[in-house]
Protein backbone atom coordinates (compact mmCIF):
# COMPACT_ATOMS: atom_id res chain seq x y z
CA UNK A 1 90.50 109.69 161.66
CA UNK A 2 87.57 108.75 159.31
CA UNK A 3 85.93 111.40 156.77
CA UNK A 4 83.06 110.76 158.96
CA UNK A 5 84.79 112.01 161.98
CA UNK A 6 86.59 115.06 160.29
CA UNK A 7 82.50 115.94 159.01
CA UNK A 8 81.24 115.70 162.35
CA UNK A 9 84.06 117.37 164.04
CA UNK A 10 84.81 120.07 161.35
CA UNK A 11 81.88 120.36 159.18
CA UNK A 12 80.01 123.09 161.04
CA UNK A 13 83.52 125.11 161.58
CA UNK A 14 84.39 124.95 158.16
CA UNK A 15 80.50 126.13 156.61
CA UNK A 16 81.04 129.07 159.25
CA UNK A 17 84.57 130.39 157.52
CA UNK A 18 82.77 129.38 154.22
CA UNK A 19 80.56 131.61 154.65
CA UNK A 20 82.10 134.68 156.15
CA UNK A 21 84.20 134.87 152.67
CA UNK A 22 81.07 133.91 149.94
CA UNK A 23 78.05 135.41 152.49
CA UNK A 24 75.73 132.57 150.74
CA UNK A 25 74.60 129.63 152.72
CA UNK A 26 74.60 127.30 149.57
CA UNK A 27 77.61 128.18 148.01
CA UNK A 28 79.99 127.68 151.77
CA UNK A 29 77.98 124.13 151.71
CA UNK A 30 79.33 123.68 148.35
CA UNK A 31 83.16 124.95 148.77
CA UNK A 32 82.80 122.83 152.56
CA UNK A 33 82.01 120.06 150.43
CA UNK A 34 84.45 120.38 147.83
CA UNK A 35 87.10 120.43 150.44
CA UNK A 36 86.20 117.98 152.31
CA UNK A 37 86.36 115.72 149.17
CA UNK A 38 89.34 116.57 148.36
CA UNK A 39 91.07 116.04 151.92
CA UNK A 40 89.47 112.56 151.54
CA UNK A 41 90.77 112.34 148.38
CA UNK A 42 94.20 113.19 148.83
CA UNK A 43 94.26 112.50 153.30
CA UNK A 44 98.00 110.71 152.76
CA UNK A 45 99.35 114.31 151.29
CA UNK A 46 98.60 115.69 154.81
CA UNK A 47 101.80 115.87 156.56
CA UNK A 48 100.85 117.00 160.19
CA UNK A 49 102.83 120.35 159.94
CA UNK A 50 100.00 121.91 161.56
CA UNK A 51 96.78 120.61 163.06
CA UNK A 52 93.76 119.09 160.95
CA UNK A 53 91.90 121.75 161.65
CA UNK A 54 93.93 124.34 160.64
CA UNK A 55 94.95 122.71 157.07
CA UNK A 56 90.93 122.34 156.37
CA UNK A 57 90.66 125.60 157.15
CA UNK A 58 93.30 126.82 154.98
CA UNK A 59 91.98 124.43 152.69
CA UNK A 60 88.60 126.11 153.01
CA UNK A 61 90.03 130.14 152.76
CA UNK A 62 91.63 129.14 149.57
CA UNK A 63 88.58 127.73 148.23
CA UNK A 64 86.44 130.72 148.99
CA UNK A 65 89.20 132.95 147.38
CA UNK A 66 89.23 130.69 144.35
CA UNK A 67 85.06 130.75 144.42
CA UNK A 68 85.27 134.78 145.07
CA UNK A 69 87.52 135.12 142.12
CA UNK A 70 85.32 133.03 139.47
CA UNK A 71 83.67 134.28 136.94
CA UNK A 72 80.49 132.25 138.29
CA UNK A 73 80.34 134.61 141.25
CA UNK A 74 80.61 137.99 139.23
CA UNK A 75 77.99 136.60 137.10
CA UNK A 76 75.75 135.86 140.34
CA UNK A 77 76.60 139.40 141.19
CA UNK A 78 75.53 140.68 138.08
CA UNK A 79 72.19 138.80 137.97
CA UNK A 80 71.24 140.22 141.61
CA UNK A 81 71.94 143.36 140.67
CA UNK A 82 70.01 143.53 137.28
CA UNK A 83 66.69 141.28 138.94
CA UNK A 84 67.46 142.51 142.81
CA UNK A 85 67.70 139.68 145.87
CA UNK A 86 65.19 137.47 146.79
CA UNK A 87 65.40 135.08 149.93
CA UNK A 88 64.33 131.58 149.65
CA UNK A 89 61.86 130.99 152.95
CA UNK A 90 63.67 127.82 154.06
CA UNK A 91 64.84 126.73 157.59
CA UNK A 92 68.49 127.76 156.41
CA UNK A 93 67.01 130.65 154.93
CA UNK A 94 65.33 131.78 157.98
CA UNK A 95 68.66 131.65 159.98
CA UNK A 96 70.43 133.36 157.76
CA UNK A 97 68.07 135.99 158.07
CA UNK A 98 68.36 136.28 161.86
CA UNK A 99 71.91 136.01 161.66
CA UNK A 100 72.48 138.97 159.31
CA UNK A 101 70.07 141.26 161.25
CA UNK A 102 72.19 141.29 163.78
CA UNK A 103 73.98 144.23 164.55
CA UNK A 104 77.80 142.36 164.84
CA UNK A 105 77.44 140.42 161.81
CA UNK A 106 75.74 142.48 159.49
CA UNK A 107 78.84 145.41 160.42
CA UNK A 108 81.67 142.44 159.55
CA UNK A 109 80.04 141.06 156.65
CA UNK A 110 80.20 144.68 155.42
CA UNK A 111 83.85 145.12 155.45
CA UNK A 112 86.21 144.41 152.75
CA UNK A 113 87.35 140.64 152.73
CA UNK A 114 91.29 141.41 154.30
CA UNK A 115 89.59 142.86 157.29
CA UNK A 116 86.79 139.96 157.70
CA UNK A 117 88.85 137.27 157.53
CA UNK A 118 91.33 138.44 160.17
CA UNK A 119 88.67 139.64 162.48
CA UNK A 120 86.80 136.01 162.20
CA UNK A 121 89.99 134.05 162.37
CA UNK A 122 90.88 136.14 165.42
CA UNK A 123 88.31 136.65 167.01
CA UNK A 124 85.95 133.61 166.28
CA UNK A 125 88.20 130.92 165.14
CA UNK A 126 90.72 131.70 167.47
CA UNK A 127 93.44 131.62 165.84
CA UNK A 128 97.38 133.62 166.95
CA UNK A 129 98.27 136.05 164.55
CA UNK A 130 101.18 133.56 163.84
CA UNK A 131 98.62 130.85 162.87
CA UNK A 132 96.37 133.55 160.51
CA UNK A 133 99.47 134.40 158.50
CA UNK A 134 99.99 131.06 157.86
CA UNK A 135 96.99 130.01 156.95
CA UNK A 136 96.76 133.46 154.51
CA UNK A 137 100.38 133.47 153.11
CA UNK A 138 101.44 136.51 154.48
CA UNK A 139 103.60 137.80 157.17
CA UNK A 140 102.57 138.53 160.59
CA UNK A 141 102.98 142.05 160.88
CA UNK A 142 100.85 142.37 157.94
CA UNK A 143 98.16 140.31 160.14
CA UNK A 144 98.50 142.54 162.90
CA UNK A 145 98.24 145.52 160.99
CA UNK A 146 95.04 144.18 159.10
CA UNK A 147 93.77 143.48 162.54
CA UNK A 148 94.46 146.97 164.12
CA UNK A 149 92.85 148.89 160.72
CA UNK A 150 89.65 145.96 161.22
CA UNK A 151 89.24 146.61 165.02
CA UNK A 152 88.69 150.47 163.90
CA UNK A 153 86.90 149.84 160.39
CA UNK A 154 84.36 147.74 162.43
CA UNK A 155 83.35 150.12 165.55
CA UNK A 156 82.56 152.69 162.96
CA UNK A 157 80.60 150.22 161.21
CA UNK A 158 78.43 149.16 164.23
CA UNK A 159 78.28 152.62 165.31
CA UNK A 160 77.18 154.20 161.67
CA UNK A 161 74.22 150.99 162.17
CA UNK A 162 73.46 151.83 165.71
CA UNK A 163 72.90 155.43 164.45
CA UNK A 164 70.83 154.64 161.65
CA UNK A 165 68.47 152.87 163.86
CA UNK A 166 67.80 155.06 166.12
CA UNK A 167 67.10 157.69 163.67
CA UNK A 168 70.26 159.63 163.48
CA UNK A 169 72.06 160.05 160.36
């Protein structure tokens, strides 16, 4: 398979898990595009243990870890705290926009990263709980039980939201 293939086939997959970790359209490009150099890079160490699409992914998780544990995000962090967010009015940003007013996403975005990640590999991905705990390096029950503590963290979420819109708090 070419790099262009894996792009076209993966890319859009990938920038979603990106960004469900960083929640910043411009950094997931940049992790998506660091890993997708590197698999082009280094394509012979692939050794088909799994499928391509679940080493890019792990690929990806790893490299949104590494990005979330930088000192270049805490200092990103910092800086919107002391000057407060601003949006850039692009196409991108304009979709991103939507995306986080909904109800769903805005609730999951919310939650701590152990619960996000299992709900979207679960839920969105598709993934078996035997495939997540791969791709996370941990064991399965430990999936399960992030999944089971996620299910419940999230309803309260969306609930707490769909309370606060309609004026009930």
């Amino acid at each position: 398979m070419t790099i262009e293939q894996v792009i076209d086939e993966y890319g859009d997959y990938l920038l979603r898990v990106a960004y469900v970790y960083v929640k910043n359209q411009s950094t997931a490009e940049d992790i998506v595009q660091d890993v997708l150099i590197r698999y082009y890079q280094r394509s012979d160490q692939f050794r088909e243990e799994s499928s391509l699409k679940t080493y890019l992914v792990k690929m990806t998780v790893n490299r949104s870890h590494d990005f979330l544990r930088s000192w270049a995000h805490k200092r990103i962090l910092l800086k919107e705290r002391i000057k407060g967010k601003h949006t850039s009015k692009t196409p991108e940003g304009y979709m991103i926009e939507y995306e986080n007013s909904q109800t769903v996403l805005t609730a999951l975005l919310s939650m701590k990263l152990i619960y996000r990640e299992v709900l979207v590999l679960y839920y969105y991905e598709e993934y078996s709980t035997v495939e997540i705990a791969d791709i996370l390096c941990c064991p399965e029950a430990t999936v399960r039980t992030r999944l089971q503590r996620a299910r419940v963290l999230l309803k309260e979420k969306i609930l707490e939201q769909e309370g606060n819109l309609h004026g009930f708090d």
